[in-house]
N, C-alpha and C. Protein backbone atom coordinates (compact mmCIF):
# COMPACT_ATOMS: atom_id res chain seq x y z
N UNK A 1 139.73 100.14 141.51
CA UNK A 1 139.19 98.97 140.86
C UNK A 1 139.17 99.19 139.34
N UNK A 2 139.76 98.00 138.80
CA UNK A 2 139.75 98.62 137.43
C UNK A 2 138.44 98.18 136.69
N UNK A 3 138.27 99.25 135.38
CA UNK A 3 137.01 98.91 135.00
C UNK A 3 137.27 98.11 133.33
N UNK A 4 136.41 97.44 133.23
CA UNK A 4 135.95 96.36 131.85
C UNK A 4 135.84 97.16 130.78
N UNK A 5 136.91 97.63 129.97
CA UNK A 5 136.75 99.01 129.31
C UNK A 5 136.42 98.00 127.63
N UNK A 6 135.79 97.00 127.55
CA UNK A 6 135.23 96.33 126.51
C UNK A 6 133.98 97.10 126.27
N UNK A 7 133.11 97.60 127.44
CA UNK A 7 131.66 97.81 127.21
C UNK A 7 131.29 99.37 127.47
N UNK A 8 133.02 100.43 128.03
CA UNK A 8 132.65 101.56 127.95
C UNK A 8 132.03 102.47 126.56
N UNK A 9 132.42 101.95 125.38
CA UNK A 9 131.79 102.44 124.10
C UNK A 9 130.25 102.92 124.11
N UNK A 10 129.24 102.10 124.75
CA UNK A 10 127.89 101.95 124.89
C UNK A 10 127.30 102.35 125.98
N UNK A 11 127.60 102.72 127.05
CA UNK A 11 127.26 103.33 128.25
C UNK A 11 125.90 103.40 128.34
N UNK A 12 125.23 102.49 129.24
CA UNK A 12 123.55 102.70 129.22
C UNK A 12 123.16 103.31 130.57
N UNK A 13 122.98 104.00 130.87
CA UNK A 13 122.24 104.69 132.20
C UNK A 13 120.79 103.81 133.22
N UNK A 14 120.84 103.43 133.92
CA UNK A 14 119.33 103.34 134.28
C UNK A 14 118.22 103.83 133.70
N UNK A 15 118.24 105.05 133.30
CA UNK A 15 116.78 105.96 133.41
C UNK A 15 116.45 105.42 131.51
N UNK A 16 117.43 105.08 130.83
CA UNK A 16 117.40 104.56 129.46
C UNK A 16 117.18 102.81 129.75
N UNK A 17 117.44 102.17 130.63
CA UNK A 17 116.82 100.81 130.22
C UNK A 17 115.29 100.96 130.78
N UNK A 18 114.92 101.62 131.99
CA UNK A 18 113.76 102.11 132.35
C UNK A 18 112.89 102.55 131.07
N UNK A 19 113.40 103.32 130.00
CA UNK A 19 112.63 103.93 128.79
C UNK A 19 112.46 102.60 127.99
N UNK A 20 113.40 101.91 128.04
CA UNK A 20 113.37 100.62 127.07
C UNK A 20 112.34 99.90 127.81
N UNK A 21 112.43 99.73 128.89
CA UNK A 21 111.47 98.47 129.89
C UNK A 21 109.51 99.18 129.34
N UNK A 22 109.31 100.30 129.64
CA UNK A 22 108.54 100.78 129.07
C UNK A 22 108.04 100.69 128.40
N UNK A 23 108.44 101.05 126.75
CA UNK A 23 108.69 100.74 125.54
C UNK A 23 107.81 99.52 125.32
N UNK A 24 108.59 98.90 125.84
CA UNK A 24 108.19 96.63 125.58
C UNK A 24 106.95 96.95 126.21
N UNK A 25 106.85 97.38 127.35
CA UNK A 25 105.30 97.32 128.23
C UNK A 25 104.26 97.50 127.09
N UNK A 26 104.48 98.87 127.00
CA UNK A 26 103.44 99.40 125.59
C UNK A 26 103.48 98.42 124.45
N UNK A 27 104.14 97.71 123.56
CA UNK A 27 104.48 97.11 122.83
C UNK A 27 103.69 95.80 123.00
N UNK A 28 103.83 95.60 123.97
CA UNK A 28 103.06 93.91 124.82
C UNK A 28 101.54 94.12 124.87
N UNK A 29 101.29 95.63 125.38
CA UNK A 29 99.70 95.96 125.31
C UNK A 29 99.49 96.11 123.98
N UNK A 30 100.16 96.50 123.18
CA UNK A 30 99.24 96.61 121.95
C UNK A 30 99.22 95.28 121.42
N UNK A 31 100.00 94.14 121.49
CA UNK A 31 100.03 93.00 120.89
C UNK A 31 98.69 92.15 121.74
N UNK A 32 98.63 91.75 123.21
CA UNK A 32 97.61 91.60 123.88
C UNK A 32 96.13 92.29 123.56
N UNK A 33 96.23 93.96 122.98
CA UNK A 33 94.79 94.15 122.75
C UNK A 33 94.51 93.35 120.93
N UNK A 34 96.00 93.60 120.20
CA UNK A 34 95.18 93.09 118.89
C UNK A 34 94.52 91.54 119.01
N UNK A 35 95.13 90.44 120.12
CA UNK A 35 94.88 89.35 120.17
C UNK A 35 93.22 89.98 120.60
N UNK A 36 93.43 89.99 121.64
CA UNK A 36 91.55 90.05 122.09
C UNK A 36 90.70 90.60 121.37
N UNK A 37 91.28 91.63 120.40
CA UNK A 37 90.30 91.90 119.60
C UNK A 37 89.91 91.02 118.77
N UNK A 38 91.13 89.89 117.94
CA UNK A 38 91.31 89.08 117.25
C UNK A 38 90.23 87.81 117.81
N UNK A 39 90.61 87.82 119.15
CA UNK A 39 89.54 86.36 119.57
C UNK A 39 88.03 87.00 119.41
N UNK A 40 87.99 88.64 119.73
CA UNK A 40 86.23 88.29 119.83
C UNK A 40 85.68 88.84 119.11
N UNK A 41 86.63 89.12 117.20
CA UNK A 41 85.85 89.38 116.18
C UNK A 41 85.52 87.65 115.42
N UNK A 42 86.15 86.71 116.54
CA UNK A 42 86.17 84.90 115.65
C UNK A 42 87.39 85.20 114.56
N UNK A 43 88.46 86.00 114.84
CA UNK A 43 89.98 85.61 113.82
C UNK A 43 90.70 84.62 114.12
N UNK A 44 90.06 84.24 115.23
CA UNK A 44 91.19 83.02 115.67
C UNK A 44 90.33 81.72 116.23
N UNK A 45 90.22 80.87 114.90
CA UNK A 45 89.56 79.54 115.52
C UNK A 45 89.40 78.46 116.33
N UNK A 46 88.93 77.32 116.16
CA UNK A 46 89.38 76.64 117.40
C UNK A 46 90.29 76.29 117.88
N UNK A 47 90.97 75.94 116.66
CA UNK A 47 92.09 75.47 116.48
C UNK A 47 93.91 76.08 116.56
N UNK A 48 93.42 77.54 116.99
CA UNK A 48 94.28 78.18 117.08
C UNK A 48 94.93 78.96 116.01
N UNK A 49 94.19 78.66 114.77
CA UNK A 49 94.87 78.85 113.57
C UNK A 49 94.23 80.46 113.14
N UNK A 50 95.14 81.47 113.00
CA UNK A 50 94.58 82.76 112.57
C UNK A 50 93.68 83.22 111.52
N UNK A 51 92.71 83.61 111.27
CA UNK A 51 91.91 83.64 110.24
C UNK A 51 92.58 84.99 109.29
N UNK A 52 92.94 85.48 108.06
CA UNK A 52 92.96 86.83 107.58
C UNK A 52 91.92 87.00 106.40
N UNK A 53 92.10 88.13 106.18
CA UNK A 53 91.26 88.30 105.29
C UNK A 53 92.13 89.12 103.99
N UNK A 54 92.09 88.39 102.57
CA UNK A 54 93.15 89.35 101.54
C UNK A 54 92.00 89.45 100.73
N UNK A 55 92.51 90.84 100.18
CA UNK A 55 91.93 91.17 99.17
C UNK A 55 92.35 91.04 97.71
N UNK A 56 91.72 90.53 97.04
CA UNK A 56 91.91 90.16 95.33
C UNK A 56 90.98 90.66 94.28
N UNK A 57 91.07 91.35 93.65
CA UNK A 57 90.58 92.08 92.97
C UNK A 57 88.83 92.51 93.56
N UNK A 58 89.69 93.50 94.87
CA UNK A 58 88.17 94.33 95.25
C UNK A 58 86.89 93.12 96.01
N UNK A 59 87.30 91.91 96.14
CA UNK A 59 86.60 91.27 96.67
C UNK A 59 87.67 90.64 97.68
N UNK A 60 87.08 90.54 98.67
CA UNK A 60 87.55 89.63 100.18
C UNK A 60 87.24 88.13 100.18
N UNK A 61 88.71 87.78 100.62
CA UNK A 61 88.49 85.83 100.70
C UNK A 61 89.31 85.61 101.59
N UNK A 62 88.67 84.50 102.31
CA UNK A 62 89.11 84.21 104.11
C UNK A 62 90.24 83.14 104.12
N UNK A 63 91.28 83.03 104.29
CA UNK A 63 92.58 82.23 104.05
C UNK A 63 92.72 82.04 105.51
N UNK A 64 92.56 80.50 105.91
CA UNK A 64 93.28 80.29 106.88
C UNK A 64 95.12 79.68 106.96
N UNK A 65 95.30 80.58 107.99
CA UNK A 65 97.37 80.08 107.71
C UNK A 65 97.26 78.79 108.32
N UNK A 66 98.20 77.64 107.79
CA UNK A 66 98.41 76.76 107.69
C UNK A 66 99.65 76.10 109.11
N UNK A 67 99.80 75.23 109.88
CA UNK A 67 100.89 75.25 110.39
C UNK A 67 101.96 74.73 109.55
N UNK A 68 102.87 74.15 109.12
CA UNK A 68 104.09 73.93 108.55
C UNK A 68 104.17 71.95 108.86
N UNK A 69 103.95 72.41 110.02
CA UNK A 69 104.16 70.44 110.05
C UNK A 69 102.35 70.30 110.51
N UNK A 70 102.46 68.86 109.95
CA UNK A 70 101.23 68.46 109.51
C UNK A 70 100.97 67.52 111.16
N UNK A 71 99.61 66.75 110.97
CA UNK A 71 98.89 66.01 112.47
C UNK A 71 99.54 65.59 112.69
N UNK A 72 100.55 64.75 112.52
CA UNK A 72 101.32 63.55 112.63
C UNK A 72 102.76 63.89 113.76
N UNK A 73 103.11 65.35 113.09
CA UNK A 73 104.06 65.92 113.47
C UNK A 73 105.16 66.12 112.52
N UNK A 74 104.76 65.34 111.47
CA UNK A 74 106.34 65.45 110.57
C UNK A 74 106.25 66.81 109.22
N UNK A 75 107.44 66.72 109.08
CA UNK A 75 107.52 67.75 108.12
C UNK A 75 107.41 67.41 107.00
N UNK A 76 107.24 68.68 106.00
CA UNK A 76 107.16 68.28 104.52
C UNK A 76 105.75 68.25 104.25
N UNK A 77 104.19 68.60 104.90
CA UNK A 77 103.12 67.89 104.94
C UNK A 77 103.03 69.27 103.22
N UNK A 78 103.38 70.60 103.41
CA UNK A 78 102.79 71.26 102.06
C UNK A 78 103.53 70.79 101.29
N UNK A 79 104.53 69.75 100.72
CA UNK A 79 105.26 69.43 99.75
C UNK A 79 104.24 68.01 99.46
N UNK A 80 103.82 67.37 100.13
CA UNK A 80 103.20 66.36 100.03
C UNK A 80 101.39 66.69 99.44
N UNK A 81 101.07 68.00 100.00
CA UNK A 81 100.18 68.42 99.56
C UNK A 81 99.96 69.21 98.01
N UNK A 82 101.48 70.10 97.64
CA UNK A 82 101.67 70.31 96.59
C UNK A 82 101.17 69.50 95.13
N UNK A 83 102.06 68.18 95.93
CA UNK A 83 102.22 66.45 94.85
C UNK A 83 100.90 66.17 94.42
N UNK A 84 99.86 66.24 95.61
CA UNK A 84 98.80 66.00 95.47
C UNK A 84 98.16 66.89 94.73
N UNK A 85 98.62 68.05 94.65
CA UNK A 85 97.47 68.89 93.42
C UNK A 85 98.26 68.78 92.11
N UNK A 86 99.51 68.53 92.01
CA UNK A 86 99.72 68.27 90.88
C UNK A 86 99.42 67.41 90.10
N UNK A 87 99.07 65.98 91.16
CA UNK A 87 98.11 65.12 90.05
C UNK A 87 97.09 65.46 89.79
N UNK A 88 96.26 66.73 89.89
CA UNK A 88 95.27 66.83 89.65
C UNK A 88 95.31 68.15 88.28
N UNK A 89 96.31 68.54 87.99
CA UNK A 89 96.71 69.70 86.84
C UNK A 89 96.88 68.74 85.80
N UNK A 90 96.86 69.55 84.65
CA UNK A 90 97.24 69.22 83.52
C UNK A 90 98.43 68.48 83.23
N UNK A 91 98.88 67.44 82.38
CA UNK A 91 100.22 67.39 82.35
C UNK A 91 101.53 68.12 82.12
N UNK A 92 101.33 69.28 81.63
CA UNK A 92 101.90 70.80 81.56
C UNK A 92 100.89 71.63 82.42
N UNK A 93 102.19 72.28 82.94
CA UNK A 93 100.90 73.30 84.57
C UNK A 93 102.09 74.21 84.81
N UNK A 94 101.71 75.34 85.70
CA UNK A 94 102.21 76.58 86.28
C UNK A 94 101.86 76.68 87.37
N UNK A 95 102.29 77.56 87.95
CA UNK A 95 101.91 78.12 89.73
C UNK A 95 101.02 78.03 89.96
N UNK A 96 100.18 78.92 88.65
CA UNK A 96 98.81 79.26 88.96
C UNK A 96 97.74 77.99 88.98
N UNK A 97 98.19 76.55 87.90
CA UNK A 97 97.47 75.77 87.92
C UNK A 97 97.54 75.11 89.21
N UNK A 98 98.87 74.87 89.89
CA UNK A 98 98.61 74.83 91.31
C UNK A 98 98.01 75.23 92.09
N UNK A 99 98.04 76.38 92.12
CA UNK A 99 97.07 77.24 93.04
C UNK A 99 95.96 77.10 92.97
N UNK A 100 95.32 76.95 91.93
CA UNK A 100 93.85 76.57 91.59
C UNK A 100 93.27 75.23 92.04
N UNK A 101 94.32 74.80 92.09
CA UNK A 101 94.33 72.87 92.53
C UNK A 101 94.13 72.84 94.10
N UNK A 102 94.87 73.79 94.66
CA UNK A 102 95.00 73.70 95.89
C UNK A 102 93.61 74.39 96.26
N UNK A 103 93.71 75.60 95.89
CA UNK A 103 92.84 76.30 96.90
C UNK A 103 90.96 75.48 96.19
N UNK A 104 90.63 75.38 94.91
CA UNK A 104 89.25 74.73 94.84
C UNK A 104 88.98 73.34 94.72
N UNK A 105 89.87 72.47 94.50
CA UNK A 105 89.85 71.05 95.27
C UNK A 105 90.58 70.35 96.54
N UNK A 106 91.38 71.23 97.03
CA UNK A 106 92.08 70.16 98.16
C UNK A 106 91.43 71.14 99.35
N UNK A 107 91.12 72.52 98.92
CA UNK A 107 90.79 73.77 99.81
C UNK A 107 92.21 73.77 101.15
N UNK A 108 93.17 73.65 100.48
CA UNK A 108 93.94 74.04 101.18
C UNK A 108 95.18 75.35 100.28
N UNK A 109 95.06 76.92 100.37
CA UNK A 109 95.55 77.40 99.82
C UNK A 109 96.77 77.84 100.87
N UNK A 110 97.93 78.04 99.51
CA UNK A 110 98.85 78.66 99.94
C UNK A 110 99.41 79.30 99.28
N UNK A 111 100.45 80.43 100.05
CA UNK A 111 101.29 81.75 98.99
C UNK A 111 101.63 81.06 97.85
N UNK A 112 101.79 81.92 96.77
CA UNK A 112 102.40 80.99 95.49
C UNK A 112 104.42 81.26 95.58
N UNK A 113 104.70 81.67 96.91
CA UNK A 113 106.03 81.64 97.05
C UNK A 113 106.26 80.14 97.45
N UNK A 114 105.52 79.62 98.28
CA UNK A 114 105.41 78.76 98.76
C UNK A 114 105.42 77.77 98.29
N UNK A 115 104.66 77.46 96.97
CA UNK A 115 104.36 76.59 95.51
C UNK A 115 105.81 76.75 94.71
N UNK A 116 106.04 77.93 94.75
CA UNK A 116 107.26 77.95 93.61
C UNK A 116 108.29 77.16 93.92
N UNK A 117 108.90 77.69 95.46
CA UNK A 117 109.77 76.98 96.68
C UNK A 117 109.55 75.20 96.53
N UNK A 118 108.05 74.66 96.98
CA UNK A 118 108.12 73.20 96.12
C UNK A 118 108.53 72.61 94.88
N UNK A 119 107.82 73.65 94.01
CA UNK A 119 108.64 73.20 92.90
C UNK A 119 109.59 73.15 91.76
N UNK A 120 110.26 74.00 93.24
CA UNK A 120 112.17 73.99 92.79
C UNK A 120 112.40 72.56 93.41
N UNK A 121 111.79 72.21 94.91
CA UNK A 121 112.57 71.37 95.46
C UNK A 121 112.14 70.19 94.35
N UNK A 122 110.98 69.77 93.71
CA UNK A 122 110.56 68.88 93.16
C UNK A 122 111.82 68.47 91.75
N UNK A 123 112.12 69.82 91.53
CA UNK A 123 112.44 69.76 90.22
C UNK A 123 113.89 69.07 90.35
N UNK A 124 114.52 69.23 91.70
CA UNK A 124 115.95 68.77 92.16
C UNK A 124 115.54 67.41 92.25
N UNK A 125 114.48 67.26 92.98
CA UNK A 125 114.07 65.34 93.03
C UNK A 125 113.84 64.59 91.85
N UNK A 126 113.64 65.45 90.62
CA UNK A 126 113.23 64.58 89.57
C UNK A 126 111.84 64.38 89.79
N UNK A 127 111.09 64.97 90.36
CA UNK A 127 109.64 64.82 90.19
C UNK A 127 109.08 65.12 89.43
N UNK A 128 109.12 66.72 89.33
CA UNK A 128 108.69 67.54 87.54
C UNK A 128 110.11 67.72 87.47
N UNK A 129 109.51 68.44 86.00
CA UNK A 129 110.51 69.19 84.89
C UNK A 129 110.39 70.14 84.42
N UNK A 130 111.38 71.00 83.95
CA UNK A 130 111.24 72.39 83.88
C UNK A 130 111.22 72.66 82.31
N UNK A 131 110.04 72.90 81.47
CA UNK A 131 110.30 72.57 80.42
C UNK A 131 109.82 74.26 79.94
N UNK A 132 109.90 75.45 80.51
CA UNK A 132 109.83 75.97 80.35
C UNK A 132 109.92 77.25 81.08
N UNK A 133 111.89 77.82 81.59
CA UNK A 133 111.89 78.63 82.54
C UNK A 133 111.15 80.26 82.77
N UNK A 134 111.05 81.02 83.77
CA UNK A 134 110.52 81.93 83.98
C UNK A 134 110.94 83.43 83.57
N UNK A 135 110.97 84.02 82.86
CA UNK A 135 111.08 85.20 82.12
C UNK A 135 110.33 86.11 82.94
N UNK A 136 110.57 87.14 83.33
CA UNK A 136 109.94 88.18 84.13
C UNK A 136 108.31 87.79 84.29
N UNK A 137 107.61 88.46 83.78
CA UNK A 137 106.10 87.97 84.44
C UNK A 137 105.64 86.74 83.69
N UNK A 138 105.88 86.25 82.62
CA UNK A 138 106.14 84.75 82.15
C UNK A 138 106.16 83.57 82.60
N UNK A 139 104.95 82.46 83.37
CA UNK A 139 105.70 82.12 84.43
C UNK A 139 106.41 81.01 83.57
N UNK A 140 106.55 79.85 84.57
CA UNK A 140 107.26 78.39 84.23
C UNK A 140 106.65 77.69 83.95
N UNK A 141 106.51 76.92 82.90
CA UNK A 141 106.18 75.94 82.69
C UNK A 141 106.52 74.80 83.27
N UNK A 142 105.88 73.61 83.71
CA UNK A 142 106.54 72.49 84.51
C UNK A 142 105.77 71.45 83.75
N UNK A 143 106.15 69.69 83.85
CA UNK A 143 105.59 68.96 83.36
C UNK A 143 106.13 67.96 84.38
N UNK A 144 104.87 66.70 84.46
CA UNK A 144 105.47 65.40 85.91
C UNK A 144 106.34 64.97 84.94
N UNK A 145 106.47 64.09 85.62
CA UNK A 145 107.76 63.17 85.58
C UNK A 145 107.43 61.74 85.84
């Protein structure tokens, strides 16, 4: 009988997918104990949404992660939320004035990768303007539109 000599290169034995099957077992328990630990320190709310905790200069602040699409179901809800703190910045603003917008009036914070990522896309829409690009730790200046 001839053999499928495509897959002789890789030769896996039983007693090696057995080590692999294993492997995952352990892997699955540790993911299952961090959850339960997670549910019964309250990291994970009602809502399903993970609680963390980051640290910023030596003090702890509780960030809940966000899902991506908003109640409704549709997408775009942090680009729409972005818009919304930008009317609330200066008419010249930065990441950071975003961030500040977001996280102590809308109390919805997010990564400032996340902010930047909007407002590139903004800047393609003609929403803001880039009236002042980013130089190593320098940030950007932006202004509406």
């Amino acid at each position: 009988m001839p053999r499928n000599t495509q897959y002789t290169d890789s030769p896996v034995n039983l007693r090696e997918i057995i080590e692999i099957r294993d492997k995952l077992k352990n892997d699955l328990a540790v993911v299952e104990k961090f959850l339960e630990i997670a549910k019964s320190q309250g990291l994970v709310g009602e809502d399903n949404n993970v609680v963390l905790l980051k640290r910023d200069s030596n003090k702890a602040t509780q960030t809940t992660l966000r899902p991506i699409v908003d109640e409704s179901g549709n997408y775009g809800s942090i680009g729409k939320t972005v818009l919304e703190a930008i009317r609330l910045c200066p008419t010249e603003f930065t990441v950071t004035d975003v961030d500040e917008a977001l996280t102590k009036h809308l109390n919805h914070p997010l990564a400032r990768t996340q902010i930047a990522t909007v407002l590139a896309r903004l800047t393609k829409q003609s929403k803001v303007q880039v009236l002042k690009e980013k130089h190593g730790r320098k940030a950007a200046i932006y202004k509406r539109t």
